[in-house]
Protein backbone atom coordinates (compact mmCIF):
# COMPACT_ATOMS: atom_id res chain seq x y z
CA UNK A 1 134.33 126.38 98.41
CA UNK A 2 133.71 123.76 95.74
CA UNK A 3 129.90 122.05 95.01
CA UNK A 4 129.28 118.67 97.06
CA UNK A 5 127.71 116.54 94.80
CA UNK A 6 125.47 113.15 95.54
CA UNK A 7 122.86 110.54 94.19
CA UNK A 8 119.22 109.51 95.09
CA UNK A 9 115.87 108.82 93.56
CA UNK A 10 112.68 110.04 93.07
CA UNK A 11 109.42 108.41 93.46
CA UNK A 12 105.81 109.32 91.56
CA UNK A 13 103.52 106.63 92.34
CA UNK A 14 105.88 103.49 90.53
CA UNK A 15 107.42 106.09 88.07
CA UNK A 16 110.81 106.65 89.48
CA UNK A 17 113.89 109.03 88.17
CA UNK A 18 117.45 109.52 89.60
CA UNK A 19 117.89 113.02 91.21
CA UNK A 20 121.32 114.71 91.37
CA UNK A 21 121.43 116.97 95.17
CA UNK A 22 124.15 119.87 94.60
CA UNK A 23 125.39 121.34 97.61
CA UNK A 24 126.88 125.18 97.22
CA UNK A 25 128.78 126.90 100.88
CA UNK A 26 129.10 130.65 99.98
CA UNK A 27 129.80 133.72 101.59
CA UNK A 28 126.69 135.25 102.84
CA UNK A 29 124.22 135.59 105.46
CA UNK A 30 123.89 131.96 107.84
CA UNK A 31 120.58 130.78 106.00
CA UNK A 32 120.04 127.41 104.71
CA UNK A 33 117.71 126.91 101.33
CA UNK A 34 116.54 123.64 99.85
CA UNK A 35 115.24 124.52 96.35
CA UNK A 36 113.90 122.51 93.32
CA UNK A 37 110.13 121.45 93.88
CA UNK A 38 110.28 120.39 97.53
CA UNK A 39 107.31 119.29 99.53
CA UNK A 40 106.68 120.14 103.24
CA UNK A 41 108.46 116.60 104.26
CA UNK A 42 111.57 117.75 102.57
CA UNK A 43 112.09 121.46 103.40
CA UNK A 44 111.69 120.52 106.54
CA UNK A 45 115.37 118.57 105.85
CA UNK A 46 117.40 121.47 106.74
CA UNK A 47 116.85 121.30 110.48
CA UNK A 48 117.12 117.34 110.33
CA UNK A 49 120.18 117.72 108.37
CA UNK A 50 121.77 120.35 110.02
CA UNK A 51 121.37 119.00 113.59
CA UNK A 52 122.06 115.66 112.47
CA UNK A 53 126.17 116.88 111.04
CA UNK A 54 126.06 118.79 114.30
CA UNK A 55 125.50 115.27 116.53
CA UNK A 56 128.98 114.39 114.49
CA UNK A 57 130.49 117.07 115.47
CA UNK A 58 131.06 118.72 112.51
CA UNK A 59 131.10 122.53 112.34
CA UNK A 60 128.02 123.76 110.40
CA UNK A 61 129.13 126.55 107.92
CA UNK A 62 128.29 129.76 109.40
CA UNK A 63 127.60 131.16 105.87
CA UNK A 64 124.69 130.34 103.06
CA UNK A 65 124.05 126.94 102.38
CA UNK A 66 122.27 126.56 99.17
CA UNK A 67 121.21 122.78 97.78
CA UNK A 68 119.51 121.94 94.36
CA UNK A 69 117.30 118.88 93.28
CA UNK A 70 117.71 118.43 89.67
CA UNK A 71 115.72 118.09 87.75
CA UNK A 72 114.02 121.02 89.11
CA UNK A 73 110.95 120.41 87.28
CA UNK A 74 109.61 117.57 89.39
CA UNK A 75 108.15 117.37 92.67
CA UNK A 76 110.42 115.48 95.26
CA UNK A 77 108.74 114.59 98.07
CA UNK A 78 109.64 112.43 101.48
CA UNK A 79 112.09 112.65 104.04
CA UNK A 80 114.20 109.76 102.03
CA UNK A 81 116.37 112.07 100.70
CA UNK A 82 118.23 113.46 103.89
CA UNK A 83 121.51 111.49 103.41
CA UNK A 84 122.02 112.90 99.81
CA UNK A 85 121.52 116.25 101.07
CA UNK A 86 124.00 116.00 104.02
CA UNK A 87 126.44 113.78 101.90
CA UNK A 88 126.55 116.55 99.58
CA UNK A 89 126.86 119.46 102.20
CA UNK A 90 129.70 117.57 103.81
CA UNK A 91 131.29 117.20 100.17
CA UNK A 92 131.22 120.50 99.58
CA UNK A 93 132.83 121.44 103.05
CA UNK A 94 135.87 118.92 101.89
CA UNK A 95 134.65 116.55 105.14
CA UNK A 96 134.31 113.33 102.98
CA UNK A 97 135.69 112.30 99.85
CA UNK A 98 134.07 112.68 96.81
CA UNK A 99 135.15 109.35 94.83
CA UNK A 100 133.26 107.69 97.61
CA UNK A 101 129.69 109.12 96.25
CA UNK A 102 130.67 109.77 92.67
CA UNK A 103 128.89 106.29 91.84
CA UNK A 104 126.62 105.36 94.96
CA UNK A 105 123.51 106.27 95.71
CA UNK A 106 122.89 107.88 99.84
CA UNK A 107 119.21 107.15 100.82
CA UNK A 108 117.80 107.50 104.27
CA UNK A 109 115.96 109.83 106.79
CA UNK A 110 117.91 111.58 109.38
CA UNK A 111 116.79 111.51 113.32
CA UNK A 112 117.91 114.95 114.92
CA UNK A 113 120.73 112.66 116.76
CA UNK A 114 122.09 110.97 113.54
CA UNK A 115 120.76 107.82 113.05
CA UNK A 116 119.35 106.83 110.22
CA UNK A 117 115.75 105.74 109.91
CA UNK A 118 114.16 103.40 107.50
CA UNK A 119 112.38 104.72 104.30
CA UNK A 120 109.66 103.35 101.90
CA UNK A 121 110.29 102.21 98.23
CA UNK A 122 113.61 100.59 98.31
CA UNK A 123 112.82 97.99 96.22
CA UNK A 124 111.80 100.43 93.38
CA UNK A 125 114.54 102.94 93.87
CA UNK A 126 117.42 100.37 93.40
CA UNK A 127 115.79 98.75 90.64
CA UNK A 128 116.38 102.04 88.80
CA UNK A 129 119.48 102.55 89.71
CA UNK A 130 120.67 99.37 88.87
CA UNK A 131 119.39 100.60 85.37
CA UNK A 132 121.06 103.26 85.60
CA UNK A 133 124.30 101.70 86.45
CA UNK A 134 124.90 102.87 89.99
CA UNK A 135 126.82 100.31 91.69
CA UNK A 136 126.62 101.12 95.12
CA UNK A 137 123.82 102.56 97.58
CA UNK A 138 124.06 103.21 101.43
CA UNK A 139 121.28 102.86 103.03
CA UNK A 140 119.55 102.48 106.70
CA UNK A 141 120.42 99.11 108.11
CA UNK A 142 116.62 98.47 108.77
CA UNK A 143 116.23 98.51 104.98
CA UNK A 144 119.02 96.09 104.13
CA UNK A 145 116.45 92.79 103.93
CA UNK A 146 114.89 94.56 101.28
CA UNK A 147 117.63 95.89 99.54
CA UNK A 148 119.38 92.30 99.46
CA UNK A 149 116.77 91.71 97.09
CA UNK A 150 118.67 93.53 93.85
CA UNK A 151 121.06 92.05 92.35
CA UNK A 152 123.98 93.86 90.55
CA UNK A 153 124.09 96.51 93.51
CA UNK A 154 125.98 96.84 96.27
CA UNK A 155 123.40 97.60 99.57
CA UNK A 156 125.71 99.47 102.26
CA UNK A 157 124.09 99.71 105.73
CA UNK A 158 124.36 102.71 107.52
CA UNK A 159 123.09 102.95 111.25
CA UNK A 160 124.24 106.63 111.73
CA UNK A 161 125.65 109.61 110.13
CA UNK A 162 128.97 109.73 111.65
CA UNK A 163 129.03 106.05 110.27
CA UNK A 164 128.61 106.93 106.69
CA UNK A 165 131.11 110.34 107.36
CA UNK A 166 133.77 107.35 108.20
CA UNK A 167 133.06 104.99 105.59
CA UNK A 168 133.23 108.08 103.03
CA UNK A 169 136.98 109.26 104.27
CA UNK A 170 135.83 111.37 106.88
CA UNK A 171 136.00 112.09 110.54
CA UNK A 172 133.20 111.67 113.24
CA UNK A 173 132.28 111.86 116.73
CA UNK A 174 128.98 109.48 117.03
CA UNK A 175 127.58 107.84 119.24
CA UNK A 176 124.54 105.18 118.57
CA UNK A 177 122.11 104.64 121.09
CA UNK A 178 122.10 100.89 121.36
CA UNK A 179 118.52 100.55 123.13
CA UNK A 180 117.13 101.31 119.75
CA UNK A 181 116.36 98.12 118.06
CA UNK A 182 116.11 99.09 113.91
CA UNK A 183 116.32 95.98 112.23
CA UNK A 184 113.44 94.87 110.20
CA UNK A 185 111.68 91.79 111.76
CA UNK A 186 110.15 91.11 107.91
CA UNK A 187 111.64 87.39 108.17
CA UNK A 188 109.55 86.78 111.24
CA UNK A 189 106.56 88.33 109.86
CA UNK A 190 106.66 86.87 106.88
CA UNK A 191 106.66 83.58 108.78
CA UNK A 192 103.55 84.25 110.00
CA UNK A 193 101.44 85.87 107.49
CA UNK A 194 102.45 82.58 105.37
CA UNK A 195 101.95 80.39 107.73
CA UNK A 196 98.20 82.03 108.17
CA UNK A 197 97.20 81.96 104.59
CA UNK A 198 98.53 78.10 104.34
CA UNK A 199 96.15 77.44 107.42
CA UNK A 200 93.22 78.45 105.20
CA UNK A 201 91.87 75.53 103.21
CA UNK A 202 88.28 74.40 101.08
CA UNK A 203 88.41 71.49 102.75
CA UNK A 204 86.85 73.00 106.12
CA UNK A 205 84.15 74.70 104.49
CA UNK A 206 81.25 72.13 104.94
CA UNK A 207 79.21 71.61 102.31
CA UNK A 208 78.97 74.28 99.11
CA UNK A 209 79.81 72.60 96.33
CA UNK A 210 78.18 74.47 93.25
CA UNK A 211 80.44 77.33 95.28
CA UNK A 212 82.90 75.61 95.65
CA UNK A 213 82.69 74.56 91.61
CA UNK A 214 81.92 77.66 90.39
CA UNK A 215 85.24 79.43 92.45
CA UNK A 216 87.52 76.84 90.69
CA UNK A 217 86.15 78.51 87.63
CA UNK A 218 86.74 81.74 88.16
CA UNK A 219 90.30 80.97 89.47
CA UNK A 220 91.06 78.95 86.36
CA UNK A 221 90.10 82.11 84.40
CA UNK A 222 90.56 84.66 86.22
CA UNK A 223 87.06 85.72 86.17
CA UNK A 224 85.27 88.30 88.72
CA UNK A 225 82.71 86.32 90.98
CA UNK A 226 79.79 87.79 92.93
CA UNK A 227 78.58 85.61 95.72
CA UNK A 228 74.81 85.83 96.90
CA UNK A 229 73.09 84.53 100.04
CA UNK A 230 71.60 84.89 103.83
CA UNK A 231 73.65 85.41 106.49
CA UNK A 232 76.25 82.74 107.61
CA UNK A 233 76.35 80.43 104.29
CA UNK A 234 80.35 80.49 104.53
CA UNK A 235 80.64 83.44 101.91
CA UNK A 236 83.37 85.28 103.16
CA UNK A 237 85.03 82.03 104.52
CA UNK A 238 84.74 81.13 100.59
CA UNK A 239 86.53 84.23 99.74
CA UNK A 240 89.19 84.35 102.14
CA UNK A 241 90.31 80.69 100.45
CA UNK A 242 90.69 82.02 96.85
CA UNK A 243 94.22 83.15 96.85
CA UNK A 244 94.66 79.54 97.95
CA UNK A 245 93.15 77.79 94.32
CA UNK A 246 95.11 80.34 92.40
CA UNK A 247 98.19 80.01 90.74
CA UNK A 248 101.06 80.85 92.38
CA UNK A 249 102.39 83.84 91.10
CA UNK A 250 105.72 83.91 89.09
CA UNK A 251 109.03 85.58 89.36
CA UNK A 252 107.85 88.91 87.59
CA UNK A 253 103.92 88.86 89.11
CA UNK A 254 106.38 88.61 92.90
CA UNK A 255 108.61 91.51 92.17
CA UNK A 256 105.63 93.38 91.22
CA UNK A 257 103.16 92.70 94.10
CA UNK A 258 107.00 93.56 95.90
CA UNK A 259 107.54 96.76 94.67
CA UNK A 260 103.64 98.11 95.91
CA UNK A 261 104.32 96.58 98.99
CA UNK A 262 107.61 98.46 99.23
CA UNK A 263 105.71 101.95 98.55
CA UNK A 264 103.26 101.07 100.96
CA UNK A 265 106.19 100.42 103.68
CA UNK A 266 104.14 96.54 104.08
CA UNK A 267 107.46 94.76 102.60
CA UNK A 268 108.98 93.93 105.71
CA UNK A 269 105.49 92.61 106.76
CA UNK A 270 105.11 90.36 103.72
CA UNK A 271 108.57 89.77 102.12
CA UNK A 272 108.58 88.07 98.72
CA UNK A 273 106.02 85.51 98.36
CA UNK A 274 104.32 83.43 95.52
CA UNK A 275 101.10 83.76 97.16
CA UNK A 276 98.87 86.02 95.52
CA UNK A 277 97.40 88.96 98.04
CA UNK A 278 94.53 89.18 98.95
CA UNK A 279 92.46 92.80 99.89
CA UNK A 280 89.26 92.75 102.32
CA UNK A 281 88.57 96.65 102.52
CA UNK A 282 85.48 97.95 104.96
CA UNK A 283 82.61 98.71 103.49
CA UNK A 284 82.77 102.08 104.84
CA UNK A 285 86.13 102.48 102.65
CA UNK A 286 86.03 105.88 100.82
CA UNK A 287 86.81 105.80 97.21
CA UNK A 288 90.54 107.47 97.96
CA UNK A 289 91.20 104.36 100.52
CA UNK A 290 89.57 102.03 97.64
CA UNK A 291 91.21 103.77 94.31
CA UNK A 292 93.94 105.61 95.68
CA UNK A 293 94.70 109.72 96.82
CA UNK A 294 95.31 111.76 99.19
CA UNK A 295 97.24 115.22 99.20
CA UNK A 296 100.34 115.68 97.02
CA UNK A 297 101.31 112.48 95.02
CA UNK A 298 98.37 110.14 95.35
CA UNK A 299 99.13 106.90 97.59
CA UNK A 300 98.17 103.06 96.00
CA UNK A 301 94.88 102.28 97.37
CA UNK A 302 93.23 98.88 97.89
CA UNK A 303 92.81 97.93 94.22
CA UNK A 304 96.46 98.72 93.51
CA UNK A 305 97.67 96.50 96.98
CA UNK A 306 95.19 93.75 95.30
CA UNK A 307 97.13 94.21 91.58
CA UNK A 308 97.68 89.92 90.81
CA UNK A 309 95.75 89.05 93.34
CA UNK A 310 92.13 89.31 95.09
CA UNK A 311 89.93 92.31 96.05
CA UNK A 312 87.35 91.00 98.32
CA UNK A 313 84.25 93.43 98.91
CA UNK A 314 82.21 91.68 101.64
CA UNK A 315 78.61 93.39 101.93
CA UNK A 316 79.07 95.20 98.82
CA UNK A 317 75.74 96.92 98.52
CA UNK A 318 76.57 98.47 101.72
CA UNK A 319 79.74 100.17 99.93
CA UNK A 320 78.74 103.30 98.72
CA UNK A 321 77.61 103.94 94.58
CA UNK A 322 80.78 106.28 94.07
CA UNK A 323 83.44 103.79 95.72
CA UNK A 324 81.63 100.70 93.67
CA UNK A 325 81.89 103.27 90.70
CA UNK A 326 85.59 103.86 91.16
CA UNK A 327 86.21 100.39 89.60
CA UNK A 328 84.59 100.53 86.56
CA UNK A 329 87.87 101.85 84.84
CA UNK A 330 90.61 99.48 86.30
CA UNK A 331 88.41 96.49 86.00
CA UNK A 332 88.43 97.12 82.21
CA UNK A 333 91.93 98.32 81.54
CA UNK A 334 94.17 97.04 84.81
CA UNK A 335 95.25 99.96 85.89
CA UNK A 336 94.04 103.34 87.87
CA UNK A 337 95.30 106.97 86.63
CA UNK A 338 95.07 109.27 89.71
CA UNK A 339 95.15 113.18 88.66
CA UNK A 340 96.32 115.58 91.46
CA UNK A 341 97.58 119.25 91.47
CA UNK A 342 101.37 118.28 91.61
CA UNK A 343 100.69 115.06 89.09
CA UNK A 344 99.35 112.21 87.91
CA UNK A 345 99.90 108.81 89.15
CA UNK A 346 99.55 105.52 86.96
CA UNK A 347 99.38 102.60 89.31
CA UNK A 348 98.37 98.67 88.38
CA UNK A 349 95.62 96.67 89.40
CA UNK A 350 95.03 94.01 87.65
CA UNK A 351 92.88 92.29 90.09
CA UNK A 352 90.62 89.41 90.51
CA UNK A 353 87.40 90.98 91.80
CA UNK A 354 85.39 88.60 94.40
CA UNK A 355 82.19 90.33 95.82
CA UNK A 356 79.61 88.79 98.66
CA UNK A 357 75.78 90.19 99.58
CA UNK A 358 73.13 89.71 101.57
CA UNK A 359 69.66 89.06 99.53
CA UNK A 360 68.20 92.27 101.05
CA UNK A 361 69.45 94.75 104.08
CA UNK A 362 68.17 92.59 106.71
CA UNK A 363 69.60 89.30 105.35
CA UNK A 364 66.47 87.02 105.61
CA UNK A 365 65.20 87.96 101.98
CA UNK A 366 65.43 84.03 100.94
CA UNK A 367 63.73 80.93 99.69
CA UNK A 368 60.08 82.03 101.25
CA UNK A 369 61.27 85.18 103.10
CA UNK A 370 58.76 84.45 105.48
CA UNK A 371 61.14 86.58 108.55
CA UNK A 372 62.26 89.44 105.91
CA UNK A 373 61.50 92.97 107.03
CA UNK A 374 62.11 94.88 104.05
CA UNK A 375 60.20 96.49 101.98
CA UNK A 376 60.23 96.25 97.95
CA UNK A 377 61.83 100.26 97.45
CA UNK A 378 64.14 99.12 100.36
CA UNK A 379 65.34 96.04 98.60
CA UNK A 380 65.74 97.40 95.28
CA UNK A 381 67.38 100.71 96.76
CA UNK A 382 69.96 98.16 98.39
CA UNK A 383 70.79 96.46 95.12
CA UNK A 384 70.73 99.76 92.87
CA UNK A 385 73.74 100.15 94.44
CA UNK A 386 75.06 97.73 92.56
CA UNK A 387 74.77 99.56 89.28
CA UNK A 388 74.48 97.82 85.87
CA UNK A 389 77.69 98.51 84.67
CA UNK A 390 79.32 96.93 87.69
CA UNK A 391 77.48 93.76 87.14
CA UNK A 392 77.52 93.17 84.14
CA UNK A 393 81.79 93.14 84.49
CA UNK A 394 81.09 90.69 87.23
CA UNK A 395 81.60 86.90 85.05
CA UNK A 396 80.27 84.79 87.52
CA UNK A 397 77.11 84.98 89.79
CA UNK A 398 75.97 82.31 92.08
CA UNK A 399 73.89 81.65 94.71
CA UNK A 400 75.12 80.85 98.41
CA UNK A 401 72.24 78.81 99.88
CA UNK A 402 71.89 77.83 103.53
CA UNK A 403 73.70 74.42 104.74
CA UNK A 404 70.84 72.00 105.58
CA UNK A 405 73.59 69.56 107.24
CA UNK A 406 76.50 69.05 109.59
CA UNK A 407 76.54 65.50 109.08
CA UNK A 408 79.96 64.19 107.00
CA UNK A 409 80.04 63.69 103.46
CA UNK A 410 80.79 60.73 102.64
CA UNK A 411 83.62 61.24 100.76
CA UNK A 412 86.17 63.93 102.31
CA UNK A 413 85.94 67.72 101.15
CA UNK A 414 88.82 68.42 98.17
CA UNK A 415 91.29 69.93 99.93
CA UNK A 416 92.92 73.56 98.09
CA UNK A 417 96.08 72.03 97.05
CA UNK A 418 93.61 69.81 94.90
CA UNK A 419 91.87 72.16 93.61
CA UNK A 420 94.72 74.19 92.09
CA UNK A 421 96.28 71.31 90.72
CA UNK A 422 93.33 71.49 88.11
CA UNK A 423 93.31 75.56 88.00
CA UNK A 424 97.20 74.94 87.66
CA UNK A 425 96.64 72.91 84.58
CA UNK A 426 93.79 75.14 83.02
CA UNK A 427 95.50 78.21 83.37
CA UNK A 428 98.61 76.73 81.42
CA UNK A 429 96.48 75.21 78.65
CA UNK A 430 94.88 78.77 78.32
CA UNK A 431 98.85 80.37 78.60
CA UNK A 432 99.82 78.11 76.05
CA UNK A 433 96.96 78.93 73.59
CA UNK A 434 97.20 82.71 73.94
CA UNK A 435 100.77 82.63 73.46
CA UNK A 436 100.89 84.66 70.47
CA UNK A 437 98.67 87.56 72.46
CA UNK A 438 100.51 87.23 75.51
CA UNK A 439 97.37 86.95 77.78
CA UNK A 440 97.71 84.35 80.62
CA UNK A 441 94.64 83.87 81.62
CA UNK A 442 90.80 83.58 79.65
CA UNK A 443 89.55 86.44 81.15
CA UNK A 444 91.96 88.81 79.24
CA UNK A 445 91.39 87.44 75.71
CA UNK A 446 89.42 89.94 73.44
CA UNK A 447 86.09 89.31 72.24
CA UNK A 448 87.29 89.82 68.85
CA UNK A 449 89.22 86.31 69.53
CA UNK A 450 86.80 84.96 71.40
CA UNK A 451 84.11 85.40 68.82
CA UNK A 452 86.70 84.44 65.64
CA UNK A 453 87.45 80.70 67.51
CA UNK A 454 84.23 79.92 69.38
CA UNK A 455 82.62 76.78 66.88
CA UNK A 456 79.01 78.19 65.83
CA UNK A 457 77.27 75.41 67.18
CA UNK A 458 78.80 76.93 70.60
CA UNK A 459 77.95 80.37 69.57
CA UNK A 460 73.94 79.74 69.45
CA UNK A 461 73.15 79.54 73.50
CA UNK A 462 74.66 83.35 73.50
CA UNK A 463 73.04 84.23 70.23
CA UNK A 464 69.87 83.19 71.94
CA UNK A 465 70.65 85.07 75.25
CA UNK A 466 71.06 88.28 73.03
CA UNK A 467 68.02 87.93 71.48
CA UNK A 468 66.28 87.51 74.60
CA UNK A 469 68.12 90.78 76.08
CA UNK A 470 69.47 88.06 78.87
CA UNK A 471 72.91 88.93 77.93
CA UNK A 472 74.44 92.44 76.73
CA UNK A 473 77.18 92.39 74.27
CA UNK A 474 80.26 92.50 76.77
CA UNK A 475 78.01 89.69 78.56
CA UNK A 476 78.58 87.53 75.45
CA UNK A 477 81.82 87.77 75.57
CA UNK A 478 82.49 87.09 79.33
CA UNK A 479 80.03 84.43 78.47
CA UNK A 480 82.46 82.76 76.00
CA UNK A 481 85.18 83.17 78.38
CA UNK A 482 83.72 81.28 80.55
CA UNK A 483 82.93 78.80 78.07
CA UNK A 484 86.58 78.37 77.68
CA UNK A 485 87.66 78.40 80.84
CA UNK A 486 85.09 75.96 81.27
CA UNK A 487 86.71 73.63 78.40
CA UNK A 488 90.34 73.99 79.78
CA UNK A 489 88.94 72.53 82.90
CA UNK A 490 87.78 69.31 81.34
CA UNK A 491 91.01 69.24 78.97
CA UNK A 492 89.17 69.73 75.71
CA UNK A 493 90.86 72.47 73.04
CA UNK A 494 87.85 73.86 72.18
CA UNK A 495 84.39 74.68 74.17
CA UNK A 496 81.36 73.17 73.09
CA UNK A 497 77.59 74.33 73.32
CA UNK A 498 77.45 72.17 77.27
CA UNK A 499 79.97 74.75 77.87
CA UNK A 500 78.45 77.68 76.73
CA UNK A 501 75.24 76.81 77.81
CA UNK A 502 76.94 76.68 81.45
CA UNK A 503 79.33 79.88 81.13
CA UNK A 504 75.68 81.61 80.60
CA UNK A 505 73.94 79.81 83.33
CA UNK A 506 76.98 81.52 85.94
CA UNK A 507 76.58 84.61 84.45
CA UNK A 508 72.79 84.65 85.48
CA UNK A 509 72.20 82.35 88.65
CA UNK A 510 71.87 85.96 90.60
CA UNK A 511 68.33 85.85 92.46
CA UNK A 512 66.63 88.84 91.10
């Protein structure tokens, strides 16, 4: 008996690696052993893969069946690697040819009758081995929308074992069970979930226009926002309409957003879209849902589905001090390093924070609060949640205040599509000027540069502030941000002191 030999990939978070599956038939004992750091998922292969050849008819060796994952000294995990190992069992019993995996890549999870089921992190996997110069991958048919995506390989659907034993040189009895609809419907969905996010517009939130202004800021800039007010002001209808003032995002911000997505198995749902994503967790999200975890390899959490686009915490006193904590880290460096027992995990999240609360746990806690019920420890134990560190990352803080009026403005609400025009324009002034640095955005420039190009005379409102103890130090800086961001939106090169006067009056419009 000679070694079967075939090709797949490995998955750590984003961090991906090609794995070579070696399949040995040799006198023995029946007994069939998967070695090389398997999890649960994938030991439990060998019955998948051994009933699966046996729904083709082929003969399982009635001898010792050993396969090996190399490298050896990382974890594989999933069920995505069934195909390799029965591609290279049926190598090694001489049933297909080996030129036909020499170069390809077999991906896929096995059903107990054959067929092939879809897997998660396509778009990653062939992205590698497209770098890796692997010109050919077969994979489940339900997974071919998203493999069309990579160029410079050659996607090969497979519906069913004895399908791939036939296009490989071999011979099968199969039979697929044609009331079993795989195909992805992502097209469709995709559809929709566009078509949803396009039906969300500025224009029908009535009144709010300091909001309204002071969102356009934070989209030109990319700045975190924390909105503040009683019940039913229109803050999380505010929220919900950022991703529609941003930017759209560009080829490389898609594919990554994409290749998350395609982890998460939400590709299909999604597809490959300009329009940045937007993330509304629960406030009773733990911090694994929020950061990321679980057992094994830890799984993206909300800030990583977010990365290049909006996190949305609605009622975020109400989340609790560890989850809020959780962000500290990726808010500063755009990323999240998740440490488990088989590994550590480095996922993005670069993500525009947007954050909404009440004035005090029963809501009412504004203007006079003459119908508040809380007490004084209550109130400040509900905003203690909201730690100093947190806030004081948060750029912009503005009041939400009641609407007094239904009656129409007379002159019509800006629409989104106007308002991003301007953000457009601001963001690419601010692209152009922090060319050298490669930041794209104000809120990413250092405070070293900040501080080295801000005019004095524009420096003295935050020199003030400091004195006071109104600002800290990394308040400055987000403070001259602003002040830029600010400038870019009235097409001047440089902020003045108006401007830094105002990027300090957002930072400290919270009601205390």
């Amino acid at each position: 008996m000679r070694i079967g030999s075939a090709l797949s990939v490995g998955l750590i978070g984003l961090k991906t690696f090609l794995i070579q599956v070696q399949a040995f038939i040799s006198p023995g004992l029946p007994y069939f052993s998967i070695i090389g750091l398997p999890d649960t998922s994938l030991s439990e292969a060998r019955e998948r893969v051994k009933s699966a050849c046996k729904a083709c008819s082929f003969a399982w060796p009635d001898t010792r069946v050993t396969v090996n994952m190399s490298p050896a000294s990382l974890p594989k995990r999933g069920s995505m690697h069934d195909m390799a190992i029965a591609a290279a069992v049926l190598e090694a019993a001489h049933v297909i040819d080996a030129d036909a995996t020499s170069n390809a890549l077999a991906l896929g999870e096995l059903n107990l009758d054959g067929t092939v089921l879809p897997v998660t992190g396509m778009l990653p996997i062939l992205m590698h081995a497209r770098s890796q110069g692997i010109a050919r991958a077969y994979v489940p048919e339900a997974n071919m929308d998203e493999a069309r995506l990579v160029p410079g390989i050659e996607p090969v659907p497979i519906r069913h074992l004895g399908e791939f034993m036939e296009r490989c040189g071999g011979k099968a009895s199969w039979n697929l069970d044609t009331s079993i609809d795989l195909r992805s419907t992502g097209d469709d969905a995709q559809s929709t979930e566009t078509q949803h996010l396009e039906r969300l517009d500025m224009s029908q939130v009535i009144g709010q226009s300091d909001t309204k202004w002071a969102l356009e800021v934070a989209a030109a800039g990319g700045h975190h926002i924390l909105m503040t007010g009683p019940p039913g002001t229109g803050k999380t209808m505010l929220a919900s309409r950022l991703p529609g003032i941003l930017p759209p995002l560009d080829e490389r911000e898609q594919l990554e957003v994409a290749q998350i997505r395609s982890i998460c198995g939400t590709l299909p749902e999604f597809g490959i879209s300009d329009i940045p994503p937007f993330e509304a967790p629960h406030h009773t999200a733990s911090v694994a849902s929020l950061a990321g975890g679980g057992s094994g390899i830890a799984q993206p959490g909300a800030i990583t589905r977010a990365h290049n686009g909006v996190l949305f915490l609605d009622e975020a006193p109400e989340f609790s001090p560890r989850a809020l904590q959780s962000l500290r880290e990726p808010l500063e460096t755009g990323f999240v390093s998740l440490s488990r027992a088989r590994g550590t995990t480095l996922y993005p999240a670069r993500f525009q924070l947007a954050m909404a609360a009440n004035p005090c746990p029963c809501g009412h806690g504004w203007g006079r609060a003459e119908n508040c019920t809380c007490k004084p420890q209550e109130r400040m134990r509900y905003w203690n949640r909201l730690s100093g560190p947190i806030l004081d990352r948060i750029d912009i803080q503005v009041d939400v205040p009641p609407v007094t009026s239904l009656d129409t403005p007379s002159e019509p609400p800006e629409s989104s599509a106007q308002i991003r025009k301007r953000v457009v324009a601001a963001r690419a002034a601010a692209c152009e000027r922090f060319a050298e640095q490669g930041w794209c955005c104000n809120a990413q420039a250092s405070g070293e540069w900040l501080r080295a190009h801000t005019p004095p005379a524009a420096r003295r409102c935050v020199d003030e502030a400091l004195r006071e103890e109104r600002l800290s130090l990394r308040g400055a800086d987000r403070a001259l941000r602003l002040a830029w961001t600010l400038a870019d939106l009235e097409g001047k090169t440089i902020p003045d002191a108006d401007d830094t006067a105002a990027g300090i009056m957002l930072r400290t419009r919270l009601r205390q």
